[in-house]
Protein backbone atom coordinates (compact mmCIF):
# COMPACT_ATOMS: atom_id res chain seq x y z
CA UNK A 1 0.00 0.00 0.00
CA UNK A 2 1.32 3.70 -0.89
CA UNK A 3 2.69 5.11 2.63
CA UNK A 4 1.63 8.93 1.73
CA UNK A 5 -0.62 10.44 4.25
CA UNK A 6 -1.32 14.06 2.89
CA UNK A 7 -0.36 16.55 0.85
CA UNK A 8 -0.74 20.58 2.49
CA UNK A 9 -1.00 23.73 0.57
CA UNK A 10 2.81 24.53 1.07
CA UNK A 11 3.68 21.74 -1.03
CA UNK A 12 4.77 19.35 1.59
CA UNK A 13 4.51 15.71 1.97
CA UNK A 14 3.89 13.79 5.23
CA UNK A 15 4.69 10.00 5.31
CA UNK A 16 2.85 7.38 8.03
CA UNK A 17 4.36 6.63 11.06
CA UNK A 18 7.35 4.02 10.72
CA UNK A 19 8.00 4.74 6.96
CA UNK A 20 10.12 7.92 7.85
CA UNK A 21 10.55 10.73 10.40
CA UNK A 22 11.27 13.57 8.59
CA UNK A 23 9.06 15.49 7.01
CA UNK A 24 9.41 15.80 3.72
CA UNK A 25 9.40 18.77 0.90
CA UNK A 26 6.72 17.26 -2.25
CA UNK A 27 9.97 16.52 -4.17
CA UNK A 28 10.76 13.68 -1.97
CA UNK A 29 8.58 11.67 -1.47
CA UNK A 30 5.62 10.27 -3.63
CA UNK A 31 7.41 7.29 -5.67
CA UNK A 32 7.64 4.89 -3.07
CA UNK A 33 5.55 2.10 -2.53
CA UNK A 34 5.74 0.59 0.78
CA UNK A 35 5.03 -3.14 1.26
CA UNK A 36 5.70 -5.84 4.15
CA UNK A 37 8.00 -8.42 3.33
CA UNK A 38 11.77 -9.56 4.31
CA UNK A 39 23.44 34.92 -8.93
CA UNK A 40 24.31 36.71 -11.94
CA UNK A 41 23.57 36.08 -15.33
CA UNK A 42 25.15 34.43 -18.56
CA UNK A 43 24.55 34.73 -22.12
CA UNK A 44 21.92 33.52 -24.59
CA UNK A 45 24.48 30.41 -25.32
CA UNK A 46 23.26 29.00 -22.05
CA UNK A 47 19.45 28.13 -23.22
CA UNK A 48 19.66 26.99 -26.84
CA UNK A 49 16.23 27.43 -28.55
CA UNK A 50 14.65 24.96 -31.24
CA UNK A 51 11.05 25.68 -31.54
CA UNK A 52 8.52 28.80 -31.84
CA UNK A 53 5.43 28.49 -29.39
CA UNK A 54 2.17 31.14 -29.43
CA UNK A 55 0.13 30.34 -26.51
CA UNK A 56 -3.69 29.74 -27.28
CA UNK A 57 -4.87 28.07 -23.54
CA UNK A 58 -3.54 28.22 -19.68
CA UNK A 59 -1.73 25.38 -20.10
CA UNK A 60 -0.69 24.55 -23.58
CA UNK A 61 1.00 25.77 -26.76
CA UNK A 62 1.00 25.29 -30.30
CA UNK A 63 4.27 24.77 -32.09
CA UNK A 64 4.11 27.10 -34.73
CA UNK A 65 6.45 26.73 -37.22
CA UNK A 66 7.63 22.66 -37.63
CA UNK A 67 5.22 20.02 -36.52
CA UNK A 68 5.75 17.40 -33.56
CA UNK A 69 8.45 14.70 -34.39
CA UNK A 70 7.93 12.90 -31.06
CA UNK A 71 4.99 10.52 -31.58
CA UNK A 72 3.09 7.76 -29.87
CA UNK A 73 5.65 5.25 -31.35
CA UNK A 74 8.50 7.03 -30.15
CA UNK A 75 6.89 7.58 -27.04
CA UNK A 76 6.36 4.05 -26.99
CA UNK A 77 10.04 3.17 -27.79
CA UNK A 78 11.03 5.49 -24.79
CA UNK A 79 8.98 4.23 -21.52
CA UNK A 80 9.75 0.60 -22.85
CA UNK A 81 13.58 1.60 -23.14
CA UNK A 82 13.33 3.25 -19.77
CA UNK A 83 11.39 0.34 -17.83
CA UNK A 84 14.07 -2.58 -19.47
CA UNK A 85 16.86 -0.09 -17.71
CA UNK A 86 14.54 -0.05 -14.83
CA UNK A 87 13.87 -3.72 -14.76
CA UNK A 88 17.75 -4.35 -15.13
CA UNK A 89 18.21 -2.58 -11.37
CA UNK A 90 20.18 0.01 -12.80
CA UNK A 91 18.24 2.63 -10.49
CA UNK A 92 17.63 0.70 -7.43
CA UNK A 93 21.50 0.61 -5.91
CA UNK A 94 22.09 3.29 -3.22
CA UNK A 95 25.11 4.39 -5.36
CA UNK A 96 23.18 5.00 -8.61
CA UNK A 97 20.70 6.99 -6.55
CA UNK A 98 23.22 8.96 -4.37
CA UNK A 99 25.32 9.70 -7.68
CA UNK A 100 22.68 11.30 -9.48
CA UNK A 101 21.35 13.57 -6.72
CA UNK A 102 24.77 14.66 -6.00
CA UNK A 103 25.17 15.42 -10.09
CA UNK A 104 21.92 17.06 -9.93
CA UNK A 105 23.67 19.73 -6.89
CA UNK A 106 26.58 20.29 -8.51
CA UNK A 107 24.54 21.21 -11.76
CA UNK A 108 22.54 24.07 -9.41
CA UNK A 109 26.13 25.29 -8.36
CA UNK A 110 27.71 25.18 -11.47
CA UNK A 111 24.77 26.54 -13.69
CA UNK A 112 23.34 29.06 -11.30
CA UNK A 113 23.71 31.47 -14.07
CA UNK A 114 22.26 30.15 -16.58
CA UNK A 115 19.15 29.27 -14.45
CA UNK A 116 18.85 33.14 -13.49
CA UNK A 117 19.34 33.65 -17.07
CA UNK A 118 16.67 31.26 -18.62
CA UNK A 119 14.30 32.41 -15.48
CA UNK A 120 15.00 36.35 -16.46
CA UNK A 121 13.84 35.03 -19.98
CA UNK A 122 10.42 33.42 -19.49
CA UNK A 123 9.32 35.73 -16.54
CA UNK A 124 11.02 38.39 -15.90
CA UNK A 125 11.96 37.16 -12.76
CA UNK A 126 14.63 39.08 -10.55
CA UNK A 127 18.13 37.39 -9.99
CA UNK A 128 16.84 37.61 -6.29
CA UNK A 129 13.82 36.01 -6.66
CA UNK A 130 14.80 33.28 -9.20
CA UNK A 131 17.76 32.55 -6.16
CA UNK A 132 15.32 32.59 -3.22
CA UNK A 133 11.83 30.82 -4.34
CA UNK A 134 13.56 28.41 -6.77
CA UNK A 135 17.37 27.92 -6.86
CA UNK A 136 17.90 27.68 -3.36
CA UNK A 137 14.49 25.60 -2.31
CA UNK A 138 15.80 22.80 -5.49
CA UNK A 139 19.19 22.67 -3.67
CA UNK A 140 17.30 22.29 -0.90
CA UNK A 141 15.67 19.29 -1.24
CA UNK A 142 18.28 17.89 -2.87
CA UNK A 143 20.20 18.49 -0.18
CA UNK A 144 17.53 17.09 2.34
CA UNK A 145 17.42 13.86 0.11
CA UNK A 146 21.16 12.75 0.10
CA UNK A 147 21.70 13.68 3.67
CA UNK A 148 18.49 11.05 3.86
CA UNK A 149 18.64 8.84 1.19
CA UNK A 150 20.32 5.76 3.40
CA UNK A 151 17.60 6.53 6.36
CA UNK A 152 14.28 6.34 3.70
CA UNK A 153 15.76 2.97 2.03
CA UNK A 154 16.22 1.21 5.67
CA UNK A 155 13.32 -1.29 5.99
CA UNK A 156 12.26 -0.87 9.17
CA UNK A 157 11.17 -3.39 11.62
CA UNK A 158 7.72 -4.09 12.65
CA UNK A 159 6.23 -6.43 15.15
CA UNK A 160 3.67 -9.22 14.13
CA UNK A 161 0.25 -10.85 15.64
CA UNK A 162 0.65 -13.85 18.04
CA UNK A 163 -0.98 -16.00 14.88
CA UNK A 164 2.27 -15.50 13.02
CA UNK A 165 4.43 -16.10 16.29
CA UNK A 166 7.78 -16.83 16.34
CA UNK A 167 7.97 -14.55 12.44
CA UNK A 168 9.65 -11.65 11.83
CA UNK A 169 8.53 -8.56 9.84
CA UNK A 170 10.03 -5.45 7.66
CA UNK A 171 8.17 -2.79 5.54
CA UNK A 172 10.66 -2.32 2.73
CA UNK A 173 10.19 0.97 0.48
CA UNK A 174 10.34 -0.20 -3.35
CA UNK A 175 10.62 1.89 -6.18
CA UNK A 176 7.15 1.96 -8.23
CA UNK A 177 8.81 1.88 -11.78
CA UNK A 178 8.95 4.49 -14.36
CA UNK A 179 7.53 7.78 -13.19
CA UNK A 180 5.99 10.82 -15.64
CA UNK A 181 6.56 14.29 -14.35
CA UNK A 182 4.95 17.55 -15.93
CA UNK A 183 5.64 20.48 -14.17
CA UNK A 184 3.93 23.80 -14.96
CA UNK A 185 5.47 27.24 -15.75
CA UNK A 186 4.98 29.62 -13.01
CA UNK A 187 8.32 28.53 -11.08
CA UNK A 188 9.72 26.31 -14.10
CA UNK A 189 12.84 25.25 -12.72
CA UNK A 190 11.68 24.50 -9.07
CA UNK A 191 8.84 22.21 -10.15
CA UNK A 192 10.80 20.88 -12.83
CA UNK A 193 13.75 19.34 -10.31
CA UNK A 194 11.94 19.09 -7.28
CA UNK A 195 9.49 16.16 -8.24
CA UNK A 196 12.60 14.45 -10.22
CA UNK A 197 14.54 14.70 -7.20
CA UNK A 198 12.30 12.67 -5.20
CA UNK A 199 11.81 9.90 -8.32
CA UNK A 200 15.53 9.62 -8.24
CA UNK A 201 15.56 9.32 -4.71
CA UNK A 202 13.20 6.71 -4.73
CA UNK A 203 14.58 4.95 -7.22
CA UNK A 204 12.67 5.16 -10.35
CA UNK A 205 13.37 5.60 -13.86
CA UNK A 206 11.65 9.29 -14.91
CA UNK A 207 10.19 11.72 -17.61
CA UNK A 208 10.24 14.92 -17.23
CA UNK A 209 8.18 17.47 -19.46
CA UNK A 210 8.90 21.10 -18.71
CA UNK A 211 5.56 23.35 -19.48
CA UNK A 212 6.16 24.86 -22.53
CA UNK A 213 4.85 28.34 -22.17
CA UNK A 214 8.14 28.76 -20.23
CA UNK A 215 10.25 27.94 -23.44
CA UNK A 216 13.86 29.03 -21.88
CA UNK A 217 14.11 26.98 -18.90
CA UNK A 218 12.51 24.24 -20.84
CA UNK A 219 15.29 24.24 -23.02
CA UNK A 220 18.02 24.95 -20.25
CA UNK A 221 16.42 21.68 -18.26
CA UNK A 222 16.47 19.61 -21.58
CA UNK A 223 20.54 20.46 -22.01
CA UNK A 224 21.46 20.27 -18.64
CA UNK A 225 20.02 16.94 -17.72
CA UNK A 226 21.85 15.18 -20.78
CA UNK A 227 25.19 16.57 -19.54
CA UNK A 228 24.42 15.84 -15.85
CA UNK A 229 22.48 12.86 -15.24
CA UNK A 230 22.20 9.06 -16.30
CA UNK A 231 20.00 9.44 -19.72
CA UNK A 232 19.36 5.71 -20.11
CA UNK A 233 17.16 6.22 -17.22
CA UNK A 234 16.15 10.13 -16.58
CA UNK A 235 14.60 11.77 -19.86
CA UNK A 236 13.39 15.12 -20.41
CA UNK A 237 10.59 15.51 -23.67
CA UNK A 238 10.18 18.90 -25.07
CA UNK A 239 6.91 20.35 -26.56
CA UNK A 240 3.30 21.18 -26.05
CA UNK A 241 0.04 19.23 -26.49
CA UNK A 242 0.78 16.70 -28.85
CA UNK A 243 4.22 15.32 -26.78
CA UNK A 244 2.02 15.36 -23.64
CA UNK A 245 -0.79 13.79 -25.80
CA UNK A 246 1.44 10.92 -26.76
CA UNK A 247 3.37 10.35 -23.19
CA UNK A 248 -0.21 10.20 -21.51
CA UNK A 249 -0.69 7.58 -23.96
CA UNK A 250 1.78 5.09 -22.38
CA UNK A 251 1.58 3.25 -19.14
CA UNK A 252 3.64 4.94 -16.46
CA UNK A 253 4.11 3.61 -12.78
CA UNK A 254 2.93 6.99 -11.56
CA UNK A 255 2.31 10.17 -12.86
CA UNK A 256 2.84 13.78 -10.66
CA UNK A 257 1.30 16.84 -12.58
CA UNK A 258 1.54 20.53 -11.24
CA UNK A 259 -0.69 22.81 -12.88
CA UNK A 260 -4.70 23.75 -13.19
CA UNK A 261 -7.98 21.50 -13.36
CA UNK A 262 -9.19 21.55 -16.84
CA UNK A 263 -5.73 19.87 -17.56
CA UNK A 264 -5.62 17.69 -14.37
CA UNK A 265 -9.12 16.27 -15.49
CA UNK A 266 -7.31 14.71 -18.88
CA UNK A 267 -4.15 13.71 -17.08
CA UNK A 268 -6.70 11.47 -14.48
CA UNK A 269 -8.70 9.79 -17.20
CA UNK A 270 -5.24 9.28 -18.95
CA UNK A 271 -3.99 7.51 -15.77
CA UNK A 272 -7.24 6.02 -14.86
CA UNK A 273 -7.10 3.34 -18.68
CA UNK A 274 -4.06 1.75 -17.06
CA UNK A 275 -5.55 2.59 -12.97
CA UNK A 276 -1.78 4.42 -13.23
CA UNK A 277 -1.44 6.35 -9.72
CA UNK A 278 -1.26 10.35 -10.20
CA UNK A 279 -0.61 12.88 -7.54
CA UNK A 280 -2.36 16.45 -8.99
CA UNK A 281 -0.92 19.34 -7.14
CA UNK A 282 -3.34 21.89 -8.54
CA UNK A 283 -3.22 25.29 -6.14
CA UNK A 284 -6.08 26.57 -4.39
CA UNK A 285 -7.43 29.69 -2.84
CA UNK A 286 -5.48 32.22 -0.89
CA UNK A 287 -7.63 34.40 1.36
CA UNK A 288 -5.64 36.61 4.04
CA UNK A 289 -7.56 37.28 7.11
CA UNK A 290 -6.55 41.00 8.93
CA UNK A 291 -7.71 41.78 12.00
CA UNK A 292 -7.85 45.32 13.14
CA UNK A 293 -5.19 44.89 16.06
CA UNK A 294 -2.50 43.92 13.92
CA UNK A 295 0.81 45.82 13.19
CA UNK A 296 -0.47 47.57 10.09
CA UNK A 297 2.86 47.52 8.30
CA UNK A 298 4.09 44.01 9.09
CA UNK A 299 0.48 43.00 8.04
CA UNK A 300 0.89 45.05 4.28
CA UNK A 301 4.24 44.14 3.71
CA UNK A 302 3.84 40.76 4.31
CA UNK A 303 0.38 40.59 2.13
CA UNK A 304 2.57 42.56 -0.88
CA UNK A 305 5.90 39.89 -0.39
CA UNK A 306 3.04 36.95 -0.24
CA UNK A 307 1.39 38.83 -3.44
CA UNK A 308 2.99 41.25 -5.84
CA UNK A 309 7.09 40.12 -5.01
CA UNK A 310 6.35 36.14 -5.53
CA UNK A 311 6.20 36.54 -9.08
CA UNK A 312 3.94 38.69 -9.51
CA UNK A 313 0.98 36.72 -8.36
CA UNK A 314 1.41 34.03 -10.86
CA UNK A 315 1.55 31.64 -7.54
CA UNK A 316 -1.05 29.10 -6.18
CA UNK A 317 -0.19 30.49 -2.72
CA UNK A 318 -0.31 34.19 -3.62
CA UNK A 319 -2.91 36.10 -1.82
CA UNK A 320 -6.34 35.95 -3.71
CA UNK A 321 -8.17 38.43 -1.90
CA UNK A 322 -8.39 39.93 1.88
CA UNK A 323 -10.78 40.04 4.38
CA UNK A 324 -10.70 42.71 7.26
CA UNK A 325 -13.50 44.71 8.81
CA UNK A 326 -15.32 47.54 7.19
CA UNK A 327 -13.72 50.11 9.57
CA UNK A 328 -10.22 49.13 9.47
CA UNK A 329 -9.84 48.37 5.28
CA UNK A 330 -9.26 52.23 4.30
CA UNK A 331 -6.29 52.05 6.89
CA UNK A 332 -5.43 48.52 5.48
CA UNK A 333 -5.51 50.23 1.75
CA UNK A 334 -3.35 53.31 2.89
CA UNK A 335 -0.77 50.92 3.85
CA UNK A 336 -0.87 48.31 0.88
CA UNK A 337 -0.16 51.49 -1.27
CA UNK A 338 2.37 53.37 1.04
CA UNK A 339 4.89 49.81 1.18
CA UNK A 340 4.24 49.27 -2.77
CA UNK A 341 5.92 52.29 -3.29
CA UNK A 342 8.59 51.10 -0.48
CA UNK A 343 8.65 47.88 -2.73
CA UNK A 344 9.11 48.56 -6.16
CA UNK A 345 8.85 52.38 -6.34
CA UNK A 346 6.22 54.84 -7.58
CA UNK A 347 5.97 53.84 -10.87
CA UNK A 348 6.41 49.79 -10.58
CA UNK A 349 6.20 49.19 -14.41
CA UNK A 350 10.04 50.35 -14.61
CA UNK A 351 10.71 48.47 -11.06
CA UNK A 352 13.50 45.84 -11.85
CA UNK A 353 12.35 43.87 -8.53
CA UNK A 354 8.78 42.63 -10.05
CA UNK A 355 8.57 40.15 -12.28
CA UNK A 356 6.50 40.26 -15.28
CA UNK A 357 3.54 38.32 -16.78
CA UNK A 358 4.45 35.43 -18.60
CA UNK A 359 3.08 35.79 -22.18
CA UNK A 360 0.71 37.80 -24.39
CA UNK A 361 -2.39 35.52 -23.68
CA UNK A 362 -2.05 35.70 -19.94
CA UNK A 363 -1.42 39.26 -20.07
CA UNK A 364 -4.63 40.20 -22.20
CA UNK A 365 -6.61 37.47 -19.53
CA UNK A 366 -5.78 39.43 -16.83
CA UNK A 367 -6.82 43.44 -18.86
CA UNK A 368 -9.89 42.22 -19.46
CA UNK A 369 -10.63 41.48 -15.81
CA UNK A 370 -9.84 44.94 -15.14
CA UNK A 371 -12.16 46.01 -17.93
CA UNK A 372 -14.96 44.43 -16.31
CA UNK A 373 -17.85 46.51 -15.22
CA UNK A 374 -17.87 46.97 -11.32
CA UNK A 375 -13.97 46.76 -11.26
CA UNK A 376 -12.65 49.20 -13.52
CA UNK A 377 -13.95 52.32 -11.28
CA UNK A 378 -12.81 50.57 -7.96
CA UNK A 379 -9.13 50.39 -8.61
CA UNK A 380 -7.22 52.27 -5.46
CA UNK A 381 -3.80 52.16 -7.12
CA UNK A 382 -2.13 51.56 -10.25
CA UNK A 383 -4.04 50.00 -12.54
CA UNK A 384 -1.26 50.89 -15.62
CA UNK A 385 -0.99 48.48 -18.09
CA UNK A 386 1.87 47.85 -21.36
CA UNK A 387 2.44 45.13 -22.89
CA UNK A 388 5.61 46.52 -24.11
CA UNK A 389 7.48 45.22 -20.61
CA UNK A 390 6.57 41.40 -20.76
């Protein structure tokens, strides 16, 4: 039986009692099945670019100017070349799996620029923030995971019933197979290398597919896992709908998908033709409650960090909306728009510590919500728009 307990809104994993006690960041954890038995930046050379994308949909692209070569054969050819290697025991040794976490640190070290760079390129992001919420947090767990690795591979002892007296008992954590991960665009790299981490630690053969609306770091991911890591077992396919069309096809061991509902909905009935396992980390709501006693400015800075400085909202834990009592929310809104100037200046479109809105389509999504009628005439500040800065 799978060992995994919950998954929380901060992305964390927490594992039954006896399996492990640490608790766990999401990269580390949900490929193991459990059974009883005995900064800076670099140049454009860093993140080489093959294909055009325009964005039609949340969640997919269209490749514009060459159609798909990866098909359902080759995708076929790929999960069957992956499970032999897997079947072989290639990736269940402590030494395979230590080897390629430590290769997958030493790429974060060695290509910290070129992860700004491709970051800088898809959203904007500052070298701060693309160091803070997704360089450091995917060293991290990777980190966490070979300081750990010899601890979560233990079996571990358990006692039995007086039926099965004088037997012995271990729960022994084995690998579930080959693994499919498609991670979503918002923070690219993080939950690119952060679910991988944890298939690797586990022991699996993987497939990663980088979102394609965030073509840079897609790329960057694509080069630096064939010069860092074990490619007869770790894969990473390029490409939009018809490459995720065609690995959904296949029968995977598991299948871990970060993104939004509409596209969780066909990843499940995917999964569901071969009763494949699938953890959907899809986001949620993001309410922050303010009371009136409160330290006003620790309150609005830390709504405006939460919000507006974790890239730009485009966040499943960025504040949504806030709820605070009738007579305190003009002293609530005086602050919000006294620390956004403190943040990123009075005119924030030229602010080089905000990231920007990752393409055309989600940029025109978000005007006409500001069009509507009933918000338009309620904006407090800002409220500028160009296009021109994306």
């Amino acid at each position: 039986m799978t060992k995994l307990l919950e998954i929380n809104h901060i992305q964390t994993l927490c594992f039954a009692k006896g399996f492990s006690p640490a608790r766990l960041n999401v990269a580390t954890s949900p490929f193991l099945l459990s059974r009883r038995g005995g900064g800076g930046y670099c140049s454009n050379a860093c993140i080489p670019y093959r294909l055009k994308f325009t964005c039609y949909a949340t969640l997919s692209a269209v490749v514009k100017e060459q159609a798909s070569d990866f098909s359902g054969k080759e995708a076929a050819l790929l999960v069957d070349e992956l499970r032999s290697n897997f079947n072989s025991g290639r990736t269940k040794s402590y030494e395979w799996r230590i080897s390629q976490l430590q290769n997958i640190a030493r790429m974060i070290d060695e290509k910290e620029k070129c992860i700004t760079e491709a970051l800088y390129q898809d959203l904007s992001k500052p070298e701060l923030e693309a160091f803070l919420a997704e360089i450091s947090n995917t060293k991290s767990s990777c980190m966490l995971a070979i300081k750990e690795l010899k601890n979560w591979m233990a079996p571990e002892t358990v006692k039995t019933s007086v039926t099965t007296f004088p037997s012995s008992a271990q729960i022994v954590s084995e690998p579930l197979g080959v693994v499919l991960v498609i991670s979503a665009w918002n923070f690219p790299f993080l939950l690119s290398v952060e679910p991988v981490i944890g298939a690797i630690a586990a022991g699996n053969a993987v497939v990663l597919k980088p979102s394609e609306i965030a073509p840079a770091a897609s790329s960057l991911l694509a080069k630096l896992f064939s010069e860092y890591l074990d490619n007869t077992t770790i894969r990473v396919i390029e490409g939009g709908v018809p490459e995720t069309t065609a690995l959904l096809d296949q029968k995977w061991d598991k299948i871990f998908f970060t993104g939004g509902a509409r596209v969780a909905r066909i990843i499940m009935a995917a999964a569901a033709r071969n009763l494949t396992p699938v953890v959907l980390e899809l986001g949620g709501k993001c309410p922050a409650l303010v009371d009136s006693d409160v330290n006003l400015q620790v309150a609005a800075r830390r709504i405006i960090a939460g919000k507006w400085a974790c890239n730009s909202g485009q966040a499943c834990i960025g504040v949504d909306y806030v709820i605070t009592t009738k007579d305190f929310a003009s002293k609530l809104i005086d602050a919000l728009k006294t620390e956004l100037e403190t943040f990123f200046g009075q005119n924030a479109l030229e602010s080089k510590d905000l990231s920007r809105i990752v393409n055309s389509f989600h940029f025109k999504r978000l005007e006409s919500m500001l069009k509507e009628n009933g918000v338009a005439n309620k904006i407090v500040h800002g409220g500028r728009i160009t296009e021109d800065k994306l």
